[in-house]
Protein backbone atom coordinates (compact mmCIF):
# COMPACT_ATOMS: atom_id res chain seq x y z
CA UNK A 1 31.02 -88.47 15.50
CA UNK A 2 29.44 -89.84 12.34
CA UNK A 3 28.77 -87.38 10.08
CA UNK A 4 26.13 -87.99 7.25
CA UNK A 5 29.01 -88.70 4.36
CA UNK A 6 30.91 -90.66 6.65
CA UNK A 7 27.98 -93.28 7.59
CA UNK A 8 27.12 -93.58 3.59
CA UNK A 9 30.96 -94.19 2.99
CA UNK A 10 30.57 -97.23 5.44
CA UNK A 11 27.69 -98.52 3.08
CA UNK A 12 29.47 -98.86 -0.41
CA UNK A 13 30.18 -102.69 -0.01
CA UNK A 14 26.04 -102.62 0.01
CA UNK A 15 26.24 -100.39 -2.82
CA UNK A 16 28.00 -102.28 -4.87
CA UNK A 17 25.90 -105.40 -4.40
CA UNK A 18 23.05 -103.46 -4.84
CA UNK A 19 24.22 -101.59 -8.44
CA UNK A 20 27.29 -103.50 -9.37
CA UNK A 21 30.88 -101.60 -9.97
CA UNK A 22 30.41 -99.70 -12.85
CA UNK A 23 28.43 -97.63 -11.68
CA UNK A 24 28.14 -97.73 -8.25
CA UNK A 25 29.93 -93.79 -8.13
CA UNK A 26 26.53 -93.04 -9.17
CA UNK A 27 23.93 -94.82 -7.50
CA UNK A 28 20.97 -93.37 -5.80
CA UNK A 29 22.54 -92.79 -2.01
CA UNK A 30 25.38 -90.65 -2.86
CA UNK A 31 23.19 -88.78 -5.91
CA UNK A 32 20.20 -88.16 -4.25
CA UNK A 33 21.18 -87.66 -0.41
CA UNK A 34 23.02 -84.63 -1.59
CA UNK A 35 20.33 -82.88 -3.25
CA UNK A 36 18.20 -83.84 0.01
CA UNK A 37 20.77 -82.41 2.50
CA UNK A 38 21.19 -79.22 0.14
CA UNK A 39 17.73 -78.81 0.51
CA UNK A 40 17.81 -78.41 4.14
CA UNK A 41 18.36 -75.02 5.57
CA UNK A 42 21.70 -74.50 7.29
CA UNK A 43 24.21 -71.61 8.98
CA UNK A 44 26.53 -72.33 6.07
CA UNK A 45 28.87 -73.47 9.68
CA UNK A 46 28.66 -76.36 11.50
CA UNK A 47 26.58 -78.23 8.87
CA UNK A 48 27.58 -81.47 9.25
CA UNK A 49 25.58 -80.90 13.67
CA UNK A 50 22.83 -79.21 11.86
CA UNK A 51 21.88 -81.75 9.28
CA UNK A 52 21.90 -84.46 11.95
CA UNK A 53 20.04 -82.26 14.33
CA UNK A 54 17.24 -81.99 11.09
CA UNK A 55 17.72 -85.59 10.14
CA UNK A 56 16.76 -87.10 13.41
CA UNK A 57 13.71 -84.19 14.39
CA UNK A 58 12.43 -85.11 11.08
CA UNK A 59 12.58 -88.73 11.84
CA UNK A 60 11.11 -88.16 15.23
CA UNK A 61 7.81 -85.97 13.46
CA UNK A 62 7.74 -89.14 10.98
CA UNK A 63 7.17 -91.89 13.95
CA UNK A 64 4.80 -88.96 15.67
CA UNK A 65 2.84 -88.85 12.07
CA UNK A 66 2.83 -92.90 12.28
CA UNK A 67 1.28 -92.95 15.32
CA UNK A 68 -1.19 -90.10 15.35
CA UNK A 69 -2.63 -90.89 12.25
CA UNK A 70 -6.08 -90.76 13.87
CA UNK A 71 -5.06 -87.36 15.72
CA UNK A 72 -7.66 -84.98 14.13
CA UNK A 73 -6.01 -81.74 15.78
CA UNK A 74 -2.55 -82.85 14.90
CA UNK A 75 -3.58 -83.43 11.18
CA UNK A 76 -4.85 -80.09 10.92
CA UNK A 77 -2.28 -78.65 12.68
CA UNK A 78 0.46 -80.00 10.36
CA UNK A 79 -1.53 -78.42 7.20
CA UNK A 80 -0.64 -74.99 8.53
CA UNK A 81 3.14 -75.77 8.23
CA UNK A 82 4.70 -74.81 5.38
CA UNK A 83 7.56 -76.46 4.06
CA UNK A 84 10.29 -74.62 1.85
CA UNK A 85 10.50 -74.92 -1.58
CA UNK A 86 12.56 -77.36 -3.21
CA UNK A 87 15.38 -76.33 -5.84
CA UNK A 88 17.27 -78.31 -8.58
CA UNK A 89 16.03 -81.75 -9.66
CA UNK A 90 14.32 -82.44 -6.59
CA UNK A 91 11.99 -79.25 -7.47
CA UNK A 92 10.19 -81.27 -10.09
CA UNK A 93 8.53 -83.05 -7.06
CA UNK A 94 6.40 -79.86 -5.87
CA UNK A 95 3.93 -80.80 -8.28
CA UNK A 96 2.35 -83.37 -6.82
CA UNK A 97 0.71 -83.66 -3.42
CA UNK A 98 1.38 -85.90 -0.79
CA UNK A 99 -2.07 -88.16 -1.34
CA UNK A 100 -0.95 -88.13 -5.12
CA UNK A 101 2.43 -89.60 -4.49
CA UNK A 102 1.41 -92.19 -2.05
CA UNK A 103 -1.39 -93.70 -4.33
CA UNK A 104 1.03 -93.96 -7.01
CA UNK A 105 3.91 -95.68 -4.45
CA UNK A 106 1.08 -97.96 -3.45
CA UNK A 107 0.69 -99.13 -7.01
CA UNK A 108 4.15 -99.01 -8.04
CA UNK A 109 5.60 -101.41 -5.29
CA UNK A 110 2.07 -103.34 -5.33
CA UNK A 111 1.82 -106.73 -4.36
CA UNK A 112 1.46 -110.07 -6.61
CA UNK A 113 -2.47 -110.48 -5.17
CA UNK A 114 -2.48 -106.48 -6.51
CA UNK A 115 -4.45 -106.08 -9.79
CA UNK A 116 -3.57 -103.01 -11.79
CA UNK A 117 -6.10 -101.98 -14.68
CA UNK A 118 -3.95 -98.98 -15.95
CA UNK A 119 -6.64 -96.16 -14.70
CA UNK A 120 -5.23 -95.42 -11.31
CA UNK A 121 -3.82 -92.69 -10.32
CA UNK A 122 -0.33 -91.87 -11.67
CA UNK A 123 1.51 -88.54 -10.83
CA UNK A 124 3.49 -88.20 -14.25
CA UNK A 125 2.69 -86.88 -17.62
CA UNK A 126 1.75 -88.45 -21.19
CA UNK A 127 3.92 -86.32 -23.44
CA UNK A 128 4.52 -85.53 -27.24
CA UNK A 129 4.72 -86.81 -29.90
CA UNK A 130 1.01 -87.29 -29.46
CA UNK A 131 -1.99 -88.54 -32.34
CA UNK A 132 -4.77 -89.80 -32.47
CA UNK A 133 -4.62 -93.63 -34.38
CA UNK A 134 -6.96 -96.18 -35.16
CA UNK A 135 -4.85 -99.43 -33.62
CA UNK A 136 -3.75 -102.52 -36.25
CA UNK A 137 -6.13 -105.37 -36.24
CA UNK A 138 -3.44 -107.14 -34.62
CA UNK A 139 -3.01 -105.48 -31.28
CA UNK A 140 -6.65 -104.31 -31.27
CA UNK A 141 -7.15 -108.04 -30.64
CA UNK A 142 -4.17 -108.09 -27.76
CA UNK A 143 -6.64 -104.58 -26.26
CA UNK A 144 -9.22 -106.69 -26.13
CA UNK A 145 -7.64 -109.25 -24.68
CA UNK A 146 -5.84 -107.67 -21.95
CA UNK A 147 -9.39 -105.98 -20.63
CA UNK A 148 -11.13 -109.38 -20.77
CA UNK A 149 -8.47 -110.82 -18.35
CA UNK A 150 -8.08 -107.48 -16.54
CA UNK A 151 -11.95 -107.10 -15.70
CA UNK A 152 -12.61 -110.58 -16.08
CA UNK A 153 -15.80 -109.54 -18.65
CA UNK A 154 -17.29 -109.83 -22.12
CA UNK A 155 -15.07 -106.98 -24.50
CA UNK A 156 -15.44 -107.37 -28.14
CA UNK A 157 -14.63 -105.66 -31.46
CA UNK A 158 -17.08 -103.46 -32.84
CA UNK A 159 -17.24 -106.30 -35.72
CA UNK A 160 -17.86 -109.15 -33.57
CA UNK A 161 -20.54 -107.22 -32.17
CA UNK A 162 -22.07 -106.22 -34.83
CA UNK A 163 -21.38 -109.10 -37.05
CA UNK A 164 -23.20 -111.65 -34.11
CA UNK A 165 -25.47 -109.11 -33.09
CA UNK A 166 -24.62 -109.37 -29.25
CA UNK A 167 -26.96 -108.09 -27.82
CA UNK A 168 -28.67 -108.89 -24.67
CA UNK A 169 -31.60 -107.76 -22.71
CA UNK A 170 -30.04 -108.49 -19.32
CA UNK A 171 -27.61 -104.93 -19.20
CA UNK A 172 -25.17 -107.17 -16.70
CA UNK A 173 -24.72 -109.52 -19.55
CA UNK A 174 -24.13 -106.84 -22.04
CA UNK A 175 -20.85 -107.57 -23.81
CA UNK A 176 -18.82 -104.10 -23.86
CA UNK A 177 -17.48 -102.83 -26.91
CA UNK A 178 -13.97 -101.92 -27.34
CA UNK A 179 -13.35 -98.87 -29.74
CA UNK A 180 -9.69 -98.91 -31.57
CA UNK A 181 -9.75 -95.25 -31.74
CA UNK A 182 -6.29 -94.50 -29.08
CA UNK A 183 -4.17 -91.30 -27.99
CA UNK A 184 -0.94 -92.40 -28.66
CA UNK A 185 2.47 -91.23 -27.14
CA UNK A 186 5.81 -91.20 -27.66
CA UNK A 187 6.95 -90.37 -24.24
CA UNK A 188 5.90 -90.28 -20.47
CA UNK A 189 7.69 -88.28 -17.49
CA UNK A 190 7.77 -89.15 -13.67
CA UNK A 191 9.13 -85.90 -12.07
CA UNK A 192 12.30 -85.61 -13.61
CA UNK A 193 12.73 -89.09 -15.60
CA UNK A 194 11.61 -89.53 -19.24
CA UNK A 195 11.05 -93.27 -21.03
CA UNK A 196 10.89 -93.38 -24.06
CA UNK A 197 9.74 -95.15 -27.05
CA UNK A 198 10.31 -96.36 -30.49
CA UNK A 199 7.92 -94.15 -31.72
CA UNK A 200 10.29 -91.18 -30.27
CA UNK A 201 13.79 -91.71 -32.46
CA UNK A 202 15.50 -88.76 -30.31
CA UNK A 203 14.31 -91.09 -27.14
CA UNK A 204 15.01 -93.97 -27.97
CA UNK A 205 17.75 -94.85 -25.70
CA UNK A 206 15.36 -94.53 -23.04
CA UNK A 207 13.11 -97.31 -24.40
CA UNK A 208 14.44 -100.29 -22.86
CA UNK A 209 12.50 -101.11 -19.70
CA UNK A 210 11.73 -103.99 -17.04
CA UNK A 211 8.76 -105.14 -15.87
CA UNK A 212 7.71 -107.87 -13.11
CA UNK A 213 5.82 -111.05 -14.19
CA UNK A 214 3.73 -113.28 -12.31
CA UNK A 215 5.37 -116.90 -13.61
CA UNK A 216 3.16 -120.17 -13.71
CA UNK A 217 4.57 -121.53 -10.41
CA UNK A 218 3.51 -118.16 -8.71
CA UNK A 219 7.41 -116.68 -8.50
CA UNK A 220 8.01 -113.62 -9.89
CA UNK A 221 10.38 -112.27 -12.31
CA UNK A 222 11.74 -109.25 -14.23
CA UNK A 223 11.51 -109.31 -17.95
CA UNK A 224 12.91 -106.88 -20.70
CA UNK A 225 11.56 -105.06 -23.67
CA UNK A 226 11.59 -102.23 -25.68
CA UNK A 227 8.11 -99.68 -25.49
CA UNK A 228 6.78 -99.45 -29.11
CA UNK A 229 4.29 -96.79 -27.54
CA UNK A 230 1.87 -95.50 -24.72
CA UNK A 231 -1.40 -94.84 -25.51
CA UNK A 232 -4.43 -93.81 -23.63
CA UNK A 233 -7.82 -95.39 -24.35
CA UNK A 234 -11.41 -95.08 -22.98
CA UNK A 235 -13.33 -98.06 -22.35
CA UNK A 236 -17.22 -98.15 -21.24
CA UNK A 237 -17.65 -100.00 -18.19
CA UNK A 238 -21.00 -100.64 -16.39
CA UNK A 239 -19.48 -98.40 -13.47
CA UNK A 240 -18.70 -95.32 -15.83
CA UNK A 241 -16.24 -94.83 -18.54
CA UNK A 242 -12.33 -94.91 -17.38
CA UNK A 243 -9.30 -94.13 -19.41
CA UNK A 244 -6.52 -96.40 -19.50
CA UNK A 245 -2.88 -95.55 -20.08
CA UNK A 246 -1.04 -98.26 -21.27
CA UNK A 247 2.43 -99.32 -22.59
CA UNK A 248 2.91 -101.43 -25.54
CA UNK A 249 5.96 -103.49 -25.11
CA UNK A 250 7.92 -105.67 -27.15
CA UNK A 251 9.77 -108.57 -25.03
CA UNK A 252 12.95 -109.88 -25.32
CA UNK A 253 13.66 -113.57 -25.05
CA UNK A 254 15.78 -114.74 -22.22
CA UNK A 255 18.72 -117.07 -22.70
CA UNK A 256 17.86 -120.74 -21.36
CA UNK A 257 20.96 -121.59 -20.17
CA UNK A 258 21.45 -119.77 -16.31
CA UNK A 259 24.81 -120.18 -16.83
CA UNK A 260 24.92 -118.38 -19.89
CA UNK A 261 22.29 -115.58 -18.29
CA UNK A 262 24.39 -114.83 -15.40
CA UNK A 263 27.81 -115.44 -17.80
CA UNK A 264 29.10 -111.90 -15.33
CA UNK A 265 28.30 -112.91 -11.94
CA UNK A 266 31.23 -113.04 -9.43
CA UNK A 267 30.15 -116.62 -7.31
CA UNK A 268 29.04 -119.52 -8.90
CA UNK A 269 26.40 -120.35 -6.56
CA UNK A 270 24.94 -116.57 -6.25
CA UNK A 271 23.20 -115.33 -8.88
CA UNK A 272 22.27 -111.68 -6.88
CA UNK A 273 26.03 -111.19 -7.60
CA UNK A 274 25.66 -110.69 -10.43
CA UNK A 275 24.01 -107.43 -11.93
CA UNK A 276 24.73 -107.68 -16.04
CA UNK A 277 22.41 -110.53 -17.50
CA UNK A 278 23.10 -111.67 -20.90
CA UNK A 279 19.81 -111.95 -23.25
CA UNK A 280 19.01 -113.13 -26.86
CA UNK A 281 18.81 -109.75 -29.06
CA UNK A 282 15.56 -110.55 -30.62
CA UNK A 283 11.72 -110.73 -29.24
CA UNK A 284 9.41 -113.05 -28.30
CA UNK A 285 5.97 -113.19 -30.88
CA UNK A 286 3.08 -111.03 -29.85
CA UNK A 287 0.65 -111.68 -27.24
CA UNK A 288 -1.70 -110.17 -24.32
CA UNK A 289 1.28 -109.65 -22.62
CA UNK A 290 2.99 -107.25 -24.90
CA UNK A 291 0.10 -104.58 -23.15
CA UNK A 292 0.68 -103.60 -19.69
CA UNK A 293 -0.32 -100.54 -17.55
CA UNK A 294 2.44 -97.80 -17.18
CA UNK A 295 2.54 -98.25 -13.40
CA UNK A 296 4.26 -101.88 -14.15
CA UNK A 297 7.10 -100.52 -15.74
CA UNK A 298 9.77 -101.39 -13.41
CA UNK A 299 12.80 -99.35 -14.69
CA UNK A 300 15.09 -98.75 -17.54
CA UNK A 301 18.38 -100.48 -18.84
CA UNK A 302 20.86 -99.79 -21.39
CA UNK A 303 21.46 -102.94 -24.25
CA UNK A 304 24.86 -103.62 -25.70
CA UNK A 305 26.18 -106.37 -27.67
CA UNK A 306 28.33 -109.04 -25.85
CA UNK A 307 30.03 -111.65 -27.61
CA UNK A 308 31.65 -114.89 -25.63
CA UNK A 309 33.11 -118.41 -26.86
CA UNK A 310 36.60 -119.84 -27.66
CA UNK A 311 36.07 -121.39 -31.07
CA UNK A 312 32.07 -120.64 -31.77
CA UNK A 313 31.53 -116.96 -31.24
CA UNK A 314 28.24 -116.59 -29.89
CA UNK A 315 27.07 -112.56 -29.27
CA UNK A 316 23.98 -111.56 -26.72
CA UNK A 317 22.62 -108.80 -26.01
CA UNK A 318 24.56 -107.28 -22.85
CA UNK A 319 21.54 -106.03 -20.12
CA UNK A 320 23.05 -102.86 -17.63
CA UNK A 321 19.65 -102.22 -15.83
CA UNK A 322 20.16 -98.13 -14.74
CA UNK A 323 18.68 -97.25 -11.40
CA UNK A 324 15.40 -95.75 -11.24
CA UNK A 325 14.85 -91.64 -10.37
CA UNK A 326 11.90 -91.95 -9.13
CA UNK A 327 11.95 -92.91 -4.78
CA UNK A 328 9.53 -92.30 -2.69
């Protein structure tokens, strides 16, 4: 018989692929699964019959969910089932209800034809060190920016607007103002994982984050940076006013050279092997991109210097991406 541990022993090759080797010990399966089989209730006996007993009525009630969605009675029946409470880590997921969770997987695996504005739904938590700032001319400008290619409207500066006197007598037409005035953050929490910022010195480790980008020949890939800050920020639109929370990020430049990039990857000719990139230590200038909504952030990494070359010593900045808490 297969017992739970023995059929995620048979899947460390995959595991390894997946995370690379130093740190594959600790990757999400082995982590995770046993706080989700602790979780189940159990004689204390034969556990290993009674989690597979649980495993595969749950996955039966899953494919009966799938395809009774339209099932009024069975809907309401299922709301009178109560499910036990969590403990440990995986506690921190009570919180949030099922419709909360899904909206925010929706968004968080979205699509490339997906446009996120930054006020969706996200089930997390902006938290301290928190103030109120008027934002540097500089990324003001970015702000406005980033809305006028997000909503695909007229946003201008409160100078601009008063300066040209934009105003119009056709409301649709109405250029919308975009107030500096933010709530900034030094840190925001998913259920139990925290990234951080440079605004948060004690968090800063926790800075370092990926995020997916739509490139000009419509592929997509992941790029680095460190968060400077979150903020949230209100902006009038003609629907009602929503409040964004955004990331500023500053991006890392990439090393041209692939075979430079992927200096750690085990085949030649397969560049998935390979799970340490090298990058160049320093960022790219600012632009509309530096702003992006929190539900892009892909998922942390640790940096380290790494230094290769025979005669010229060249050193990059070594990229161990750390696998994301947050699973749905």
């Amino acid at each position: 018989m297969i017992t739970p541990n023995i059929h995620l022993s048979l899947h460390i090759v995959d595991c390894c692929h997946d995370y690379g080797p130093l740190y594959s010990f600790w990757c999400y399966s082995f982590e995770r699964m046993n706080g989700l089989l602790g979780s189940f209730p159990n004689s204390k006996r034969a556990i290993e019959l009674e989690l597979m007993r649980i495993i595969t009525q749950n996955s039966r009630l899953n494919c009966l969910i799938s395809a009774q969605s339209d099932n009024q009675k069975l809907m309401e029946a299922l709301s009178l089932v109560q499910n036990r409470l969590t403990t440990g880590s995986l506690a921190a997921y009570d919180g949030f209800d099922f419709a909360e969770l899904y909206r925010f997987m929706r968004t968080f695996h979205q699509n490339i034809d997906v446009t996120i504005t930054g006020c969706e739904e996200f089930p997390g938590e902006m938290i301290t060190p928190k103030k109120q700032v008027s934002l540097p001319d500089t990324i003001y400008k970015l702000l406005i920016k980033y809305y006028n290619d997000t909503y695909n409207r007229d946003f201008v500066s409160i100078a601009e607007f008063v300066s040209n006197n934009l105003t119009s007598s056709n409301s649709e037409n109405q250029p919308i103002v975009v107030s500096p005035n933010v709530s900034q953050f030094g840190r925001i929490r998913i259920a139990t994982e925290i990234f951080g910022s440079a605004l948060a010195p004690r968090y800063q480790r926790s800075s370092y984050v990926t995020s997916k980008f739509i490139q000009d020949d419509e592929s997509v890939d992941i790029f680095l940076g460190q968060v400077q800050f979150y903020f949230e920020h209100t902006v009038p639109l003609p629907t009602g006013a929503k409040t964004h929370r955004l990331a500023f990020i500053k991006w890392y430049m990439w090393v041209p050279r692939e075979k430079t990039r992927f200096h750690c990857r085990i085949d030649n000719q397969d560049d998935k092997s390979c799970n340490i990139e090298l990058w160049k230590d320093y960022f790219h200038e600012l632009s509309r991109d530096c702003i992006i909504p929190i539900h892009n952030i892909y998922s942390r990494f640790l940096p380290c210097k790494f230094t290769i070359g025979n005669r010229k010593l060249i050193t990059y900045m070594a990229v161990i991406p750390i696998n994301r808490q947050f699973h749905l």
